[in-house]
Protein backbone atom coordinates (compact mmCIF):
# COMPACT_ATOMS: atom_id res chain seq x y z
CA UNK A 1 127.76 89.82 148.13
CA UNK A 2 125.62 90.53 151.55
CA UNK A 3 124.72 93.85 152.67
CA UNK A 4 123.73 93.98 156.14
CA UNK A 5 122.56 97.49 158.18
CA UNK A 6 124.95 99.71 155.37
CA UNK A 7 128.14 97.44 155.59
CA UNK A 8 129.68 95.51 153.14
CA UNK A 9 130.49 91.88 153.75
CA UNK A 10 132.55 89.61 151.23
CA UNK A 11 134.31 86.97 151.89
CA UNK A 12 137.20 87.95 149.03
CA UNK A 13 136.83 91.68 150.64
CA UNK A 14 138.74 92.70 153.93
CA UNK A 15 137.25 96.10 154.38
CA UNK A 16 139.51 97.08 157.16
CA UNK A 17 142.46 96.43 154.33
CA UNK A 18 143.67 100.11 152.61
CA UNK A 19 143.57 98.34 149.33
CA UNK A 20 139.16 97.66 150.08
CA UNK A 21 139.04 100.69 148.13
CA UNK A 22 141.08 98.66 145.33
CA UNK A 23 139.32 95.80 145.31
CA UNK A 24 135.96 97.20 145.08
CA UNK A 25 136.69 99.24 142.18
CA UNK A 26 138.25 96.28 140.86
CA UNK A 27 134.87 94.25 141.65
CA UNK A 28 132.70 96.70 140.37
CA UNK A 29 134.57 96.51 137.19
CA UNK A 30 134.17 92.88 137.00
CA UNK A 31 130.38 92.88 137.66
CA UNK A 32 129.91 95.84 135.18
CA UNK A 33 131.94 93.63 132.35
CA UNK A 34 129.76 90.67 133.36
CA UNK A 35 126.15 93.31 132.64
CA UNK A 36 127.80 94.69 129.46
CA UNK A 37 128.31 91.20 128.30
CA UNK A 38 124.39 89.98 128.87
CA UNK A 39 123.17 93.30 127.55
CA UNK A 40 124.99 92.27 124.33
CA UNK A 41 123.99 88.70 124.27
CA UNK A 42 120.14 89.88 124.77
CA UNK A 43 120.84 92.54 121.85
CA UNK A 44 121.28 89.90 119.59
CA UNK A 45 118.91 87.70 120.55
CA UNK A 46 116.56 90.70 119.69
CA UNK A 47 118.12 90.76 116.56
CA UNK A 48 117.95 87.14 115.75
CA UNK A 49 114.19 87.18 116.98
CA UNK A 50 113.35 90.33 114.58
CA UNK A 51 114.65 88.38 111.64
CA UNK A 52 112.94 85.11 112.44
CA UNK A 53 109.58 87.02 112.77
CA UNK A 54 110.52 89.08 109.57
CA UNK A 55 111.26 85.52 107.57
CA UNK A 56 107.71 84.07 109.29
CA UNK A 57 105.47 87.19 108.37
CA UNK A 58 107.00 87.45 104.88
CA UNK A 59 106.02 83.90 104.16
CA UNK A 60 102.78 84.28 105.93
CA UNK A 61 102.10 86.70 103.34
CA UNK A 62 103.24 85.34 100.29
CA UNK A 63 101.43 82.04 100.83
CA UNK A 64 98.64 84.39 101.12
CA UNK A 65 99.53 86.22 97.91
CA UNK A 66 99.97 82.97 95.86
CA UNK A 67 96.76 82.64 95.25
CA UNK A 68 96.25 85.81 93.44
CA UNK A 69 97.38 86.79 89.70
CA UNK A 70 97.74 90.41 90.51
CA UNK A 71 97.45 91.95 93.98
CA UNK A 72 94.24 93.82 94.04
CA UNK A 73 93.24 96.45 96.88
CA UNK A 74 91.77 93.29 98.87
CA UNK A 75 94.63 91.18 98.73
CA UNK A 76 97.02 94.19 99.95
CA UNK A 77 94.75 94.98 102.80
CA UNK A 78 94.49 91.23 103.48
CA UNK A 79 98.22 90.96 103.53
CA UNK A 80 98.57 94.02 105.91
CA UNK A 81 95.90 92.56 108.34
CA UNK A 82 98.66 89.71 108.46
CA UNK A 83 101.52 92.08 108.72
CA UNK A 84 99.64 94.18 111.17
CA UNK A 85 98.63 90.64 113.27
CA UNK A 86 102.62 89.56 113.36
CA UNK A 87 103.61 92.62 114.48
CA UNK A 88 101.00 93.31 117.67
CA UNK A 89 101.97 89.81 118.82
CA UNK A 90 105.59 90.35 119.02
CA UNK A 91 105.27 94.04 120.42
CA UNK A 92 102.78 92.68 122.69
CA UNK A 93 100.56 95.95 121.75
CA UNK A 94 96.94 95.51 120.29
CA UNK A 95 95.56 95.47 116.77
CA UNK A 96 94.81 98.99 117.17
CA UNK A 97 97.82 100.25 118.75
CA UNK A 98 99.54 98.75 115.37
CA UNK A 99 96.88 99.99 113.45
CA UNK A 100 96.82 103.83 114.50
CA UNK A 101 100.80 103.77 112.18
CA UNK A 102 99.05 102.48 109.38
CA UNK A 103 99.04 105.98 107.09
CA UNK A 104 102.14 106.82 108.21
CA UNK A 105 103.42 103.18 107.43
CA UNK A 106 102.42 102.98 104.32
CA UNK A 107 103.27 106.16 102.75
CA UNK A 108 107.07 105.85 104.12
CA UNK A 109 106.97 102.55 102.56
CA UNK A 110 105.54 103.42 99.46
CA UNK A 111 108.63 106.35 99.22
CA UNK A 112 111.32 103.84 100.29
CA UNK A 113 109.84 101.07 97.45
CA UNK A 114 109.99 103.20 95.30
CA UNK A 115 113.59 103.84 95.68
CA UNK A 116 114.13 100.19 94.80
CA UNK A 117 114.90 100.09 90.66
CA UNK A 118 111.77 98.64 89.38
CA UNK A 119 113.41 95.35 87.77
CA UNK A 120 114.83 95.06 91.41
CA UNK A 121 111.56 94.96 93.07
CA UNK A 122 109.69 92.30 94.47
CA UNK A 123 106.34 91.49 96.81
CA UNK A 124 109.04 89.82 99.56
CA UNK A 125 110.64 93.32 99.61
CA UNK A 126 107.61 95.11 99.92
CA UNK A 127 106.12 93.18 103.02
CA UNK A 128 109.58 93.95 105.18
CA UNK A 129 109.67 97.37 104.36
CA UNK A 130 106.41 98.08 105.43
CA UNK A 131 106.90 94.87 108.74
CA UNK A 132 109.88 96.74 109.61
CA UNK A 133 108.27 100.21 109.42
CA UNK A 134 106.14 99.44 111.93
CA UNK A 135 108.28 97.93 114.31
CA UNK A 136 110.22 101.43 114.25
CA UNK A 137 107.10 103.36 115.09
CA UNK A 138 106.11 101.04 117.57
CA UNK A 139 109.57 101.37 119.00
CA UNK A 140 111.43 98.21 118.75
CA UNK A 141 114.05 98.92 116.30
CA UNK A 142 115.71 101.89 116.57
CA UNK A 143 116.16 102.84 112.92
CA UNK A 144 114.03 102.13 110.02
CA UNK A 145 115.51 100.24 107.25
C-alpha cells in the first residue's frame, strides 16, 4: 500500500468505487488477521525460549550441585549466582537488576517448595521455582508458577 500527500493508492482499491469503504474494512481485516497471527507465533516462541533456558539453567545447576553430598549455604548461593547469571542474560538486565528480587525470590520460593509433599521434592524443582520467580519480577512471564 502507498500513501502519498493523505490519499490512498492500491492497485486492488478503486477509491472512487462506493464499495472503497468495503474493501478497506475488508483489508484492514485481513492485515489485522495477518498481526494477530505473528503476535501468536512470537508468543510461543517466547514460550519455547523460556523452557529451553529453564532446561539449560536447571542443568547448569545440577552439574554444579553434583559435586556436593548435601547442599550447604555455599553451594545454594553458588547455584543462585548461576540462576541469577541465566536469568540477566536472557532479560538483558544486569546482575544487579536480578539481584535487587533476590529476598523477595527466595522467600516466595521457599513458601511455594514447601507446598510440594516432601517425598515429591527434588533440587530440579527447586532451581525453576526460584528461575521462574524471577523472570515474573523481572517481568517476562506474566504469572508465577
Amino acid at each position: 500500500m502507498i500513501i502519498k500527500k493523505n490519499t490512498l493508492q492500491h492497485p486492488a482499491v478503486d477509491l472512487s468505487s462506493p464499495f472503497c469503504f468495503f474493501e478497506l474494512i475488508s483489508f484492514a481485516s485481513l492485515a489485522f488477521s495477518f498481526v494477530f497471527i505473528i503476535l501468536i507465533i512470537i508468543e510461543n516462541m517466547d514460550q519455547r525460549t523460556v523452557k529451553k533456558q529453564a532446561k539449560l539453567v536447571t542443568r547448569k545447576v545440577m552439574k554444579f550441585w553434583r559435586k556436593y553430598e548435601v547442599i550447604d549455604k555455599q553451594a545454594f548461593e553458588k547455584g543462585l549466582d548461576i540462576i541469577i547469571k541465566q536469568v540477566a542474560k536472557q532479560a538483558g538486565v544486569s546482575l544487579e537488576g536480578v539481584g535487587e528480587y533476590t529476598c523477595k525470590v527466595l522467600d516466595e520460593s521457599f513458601e511455594d517448595f514447601d507446598k510440594i509433599p516432601d517425598e515429591e521434592r527434588t533440587h530440579e524443582d527447586m532451581i525453576l521455582i526460584i528461575y521462574f520467580r524471577y523472570l515474573y519480577h523481572i517481568g517476562i512471564l506474566e504469572e508465577a508458577c
